[in-house]
C-alpha atoms as a PDB file:
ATOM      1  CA  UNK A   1       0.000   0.000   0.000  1.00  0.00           C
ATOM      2  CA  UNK A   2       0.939   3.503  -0.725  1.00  0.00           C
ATOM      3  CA  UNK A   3       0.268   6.733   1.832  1.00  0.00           C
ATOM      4  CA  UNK A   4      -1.169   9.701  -0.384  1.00  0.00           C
ATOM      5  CA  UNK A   5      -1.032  13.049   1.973  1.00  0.00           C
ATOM      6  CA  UNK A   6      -3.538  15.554   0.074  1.00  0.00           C
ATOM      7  CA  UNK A   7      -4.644  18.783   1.196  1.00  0.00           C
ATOM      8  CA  UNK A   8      -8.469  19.159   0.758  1.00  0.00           C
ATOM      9  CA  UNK A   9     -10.562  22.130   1.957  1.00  0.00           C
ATOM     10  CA  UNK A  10     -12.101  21.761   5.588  1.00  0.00           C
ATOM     11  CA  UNK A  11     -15.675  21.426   4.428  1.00  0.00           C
ATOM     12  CA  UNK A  12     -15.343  18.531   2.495  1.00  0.00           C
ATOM     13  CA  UNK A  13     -13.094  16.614   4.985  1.00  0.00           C
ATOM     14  CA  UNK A  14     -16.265  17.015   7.409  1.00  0.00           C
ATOM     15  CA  UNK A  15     -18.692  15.387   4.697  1.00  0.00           C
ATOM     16  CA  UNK A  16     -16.188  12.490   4.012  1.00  0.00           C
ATOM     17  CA  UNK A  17     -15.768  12.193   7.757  1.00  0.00           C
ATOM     18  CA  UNK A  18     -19.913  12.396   8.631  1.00  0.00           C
ATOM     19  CA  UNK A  19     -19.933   9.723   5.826  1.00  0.00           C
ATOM     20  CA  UNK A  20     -17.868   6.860   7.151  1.00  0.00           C
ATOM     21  CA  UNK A  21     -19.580   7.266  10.338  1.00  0.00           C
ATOM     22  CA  UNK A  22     -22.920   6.914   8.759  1.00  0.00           C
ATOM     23  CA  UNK A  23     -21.608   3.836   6.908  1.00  0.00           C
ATOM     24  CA  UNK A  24     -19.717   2.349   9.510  1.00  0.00           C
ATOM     25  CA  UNK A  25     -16.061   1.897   7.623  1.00  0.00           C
ATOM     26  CA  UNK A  26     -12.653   3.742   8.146  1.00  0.00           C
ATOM     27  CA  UNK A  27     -12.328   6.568   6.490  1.00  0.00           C
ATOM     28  CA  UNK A  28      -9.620   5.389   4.920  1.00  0.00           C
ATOM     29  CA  UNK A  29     -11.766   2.984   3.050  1.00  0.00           C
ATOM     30  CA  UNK A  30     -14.282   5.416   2.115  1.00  0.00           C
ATOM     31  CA  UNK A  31     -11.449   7.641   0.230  1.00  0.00           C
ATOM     32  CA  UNK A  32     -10.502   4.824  -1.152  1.00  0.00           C
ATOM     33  CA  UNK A  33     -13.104   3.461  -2.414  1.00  0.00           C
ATOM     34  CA  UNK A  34     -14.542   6.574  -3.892  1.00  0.00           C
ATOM     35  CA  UNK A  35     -11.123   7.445  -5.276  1.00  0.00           C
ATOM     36  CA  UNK A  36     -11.345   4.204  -7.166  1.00  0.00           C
ATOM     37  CA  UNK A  37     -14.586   5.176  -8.535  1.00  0.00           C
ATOM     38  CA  UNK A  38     -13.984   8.088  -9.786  1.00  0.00           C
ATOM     39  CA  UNK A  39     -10.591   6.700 -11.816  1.00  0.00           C
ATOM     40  CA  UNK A  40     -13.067   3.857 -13.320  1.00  0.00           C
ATOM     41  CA  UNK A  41     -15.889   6.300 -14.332  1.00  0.00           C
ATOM     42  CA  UNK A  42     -12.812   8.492 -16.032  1.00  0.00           C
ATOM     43  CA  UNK A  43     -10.767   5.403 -17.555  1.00  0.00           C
ATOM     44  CA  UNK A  44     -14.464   4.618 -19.079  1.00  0.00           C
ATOM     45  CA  UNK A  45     -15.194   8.322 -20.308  1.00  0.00           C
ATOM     46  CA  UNK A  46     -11.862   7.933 -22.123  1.00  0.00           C
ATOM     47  CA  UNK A  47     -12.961   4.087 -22.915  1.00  0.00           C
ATOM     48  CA  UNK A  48     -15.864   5.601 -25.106  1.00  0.00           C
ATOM     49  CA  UNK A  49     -14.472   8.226 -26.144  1.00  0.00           C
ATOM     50  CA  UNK A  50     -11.698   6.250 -28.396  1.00  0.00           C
ATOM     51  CA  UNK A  51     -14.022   3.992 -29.553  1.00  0.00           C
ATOM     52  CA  UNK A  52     -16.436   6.576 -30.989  1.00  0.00           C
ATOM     53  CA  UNK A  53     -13.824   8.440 -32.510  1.00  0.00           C
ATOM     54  CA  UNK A  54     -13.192   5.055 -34.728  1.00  0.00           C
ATOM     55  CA  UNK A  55     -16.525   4.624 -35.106  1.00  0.00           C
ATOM     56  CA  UNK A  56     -18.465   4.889 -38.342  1.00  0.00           C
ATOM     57  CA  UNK A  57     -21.459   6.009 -38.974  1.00  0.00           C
ATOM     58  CA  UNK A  58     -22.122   5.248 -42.796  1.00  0.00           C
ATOM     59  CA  UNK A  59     -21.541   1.832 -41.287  1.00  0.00           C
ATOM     60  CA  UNK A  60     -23.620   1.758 -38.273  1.00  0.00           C
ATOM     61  CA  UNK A  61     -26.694   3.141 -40.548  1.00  0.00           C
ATOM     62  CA  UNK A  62     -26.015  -0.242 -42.915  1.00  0.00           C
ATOM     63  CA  UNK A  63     -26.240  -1.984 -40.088  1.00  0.00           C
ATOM     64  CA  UNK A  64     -29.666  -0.584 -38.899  1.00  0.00           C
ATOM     65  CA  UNK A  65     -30.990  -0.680 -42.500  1.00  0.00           C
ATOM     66  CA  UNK A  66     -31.059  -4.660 -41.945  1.00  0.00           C
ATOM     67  CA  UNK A  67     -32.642  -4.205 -38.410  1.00  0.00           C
ATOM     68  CA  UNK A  68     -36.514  -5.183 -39.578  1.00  0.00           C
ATOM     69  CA  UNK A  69     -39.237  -2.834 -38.909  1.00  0.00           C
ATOM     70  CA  UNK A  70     -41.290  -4.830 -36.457  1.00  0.00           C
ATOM     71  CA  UNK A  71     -43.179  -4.444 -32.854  1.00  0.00           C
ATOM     72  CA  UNK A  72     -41.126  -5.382 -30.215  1.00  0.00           C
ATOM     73  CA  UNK A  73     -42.042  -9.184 -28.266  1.00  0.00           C
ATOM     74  CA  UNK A  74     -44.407  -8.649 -25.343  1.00  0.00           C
ATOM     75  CA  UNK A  75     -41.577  -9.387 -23.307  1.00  0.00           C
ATOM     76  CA  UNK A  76     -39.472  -6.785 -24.916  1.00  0.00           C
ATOM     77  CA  UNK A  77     -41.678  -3.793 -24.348  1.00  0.00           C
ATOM     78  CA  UNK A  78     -40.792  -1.361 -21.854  1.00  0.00           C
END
């Protein structure tokens, strides 16, 4: 394990503090785990992002065009 020493303002210290109480873990754990989250949801914004820049969408219309024009199954409807 690695020790990160960050300076964050007061205010949200106190809400990731009230937090882990109301959860019940460390705090250390909560940072952590929301740390983690936020890399994920970024790693997966840049994911996308690369894949729709090779996307195509001349292709992806083709594609559609052989998609046939029918109601949805009853067990398909929203």
């Amino acid at each position: 394990m690695t020790n990160l020493n960050v300076q964050i303002p007061d205010s949200l210290y106190k809400q990731i503090e009230d937090l882990a109480v109301k959860e019940n873990i460390p705090l250390e754990q909560l940072v952590a785990v929301a740390l983690s989250a936020q890399v994920a949801a970024w790693n997966t914004k840049d994911y996308l992002e690369e894949k729709a820049q090779r996307g195509n969408w001349e292709k992806f219309q083709q594609v559609l065009k052989k998609v046939p024009d029918v109601e949805p199954e009853d067990d398909d409807k929203l």
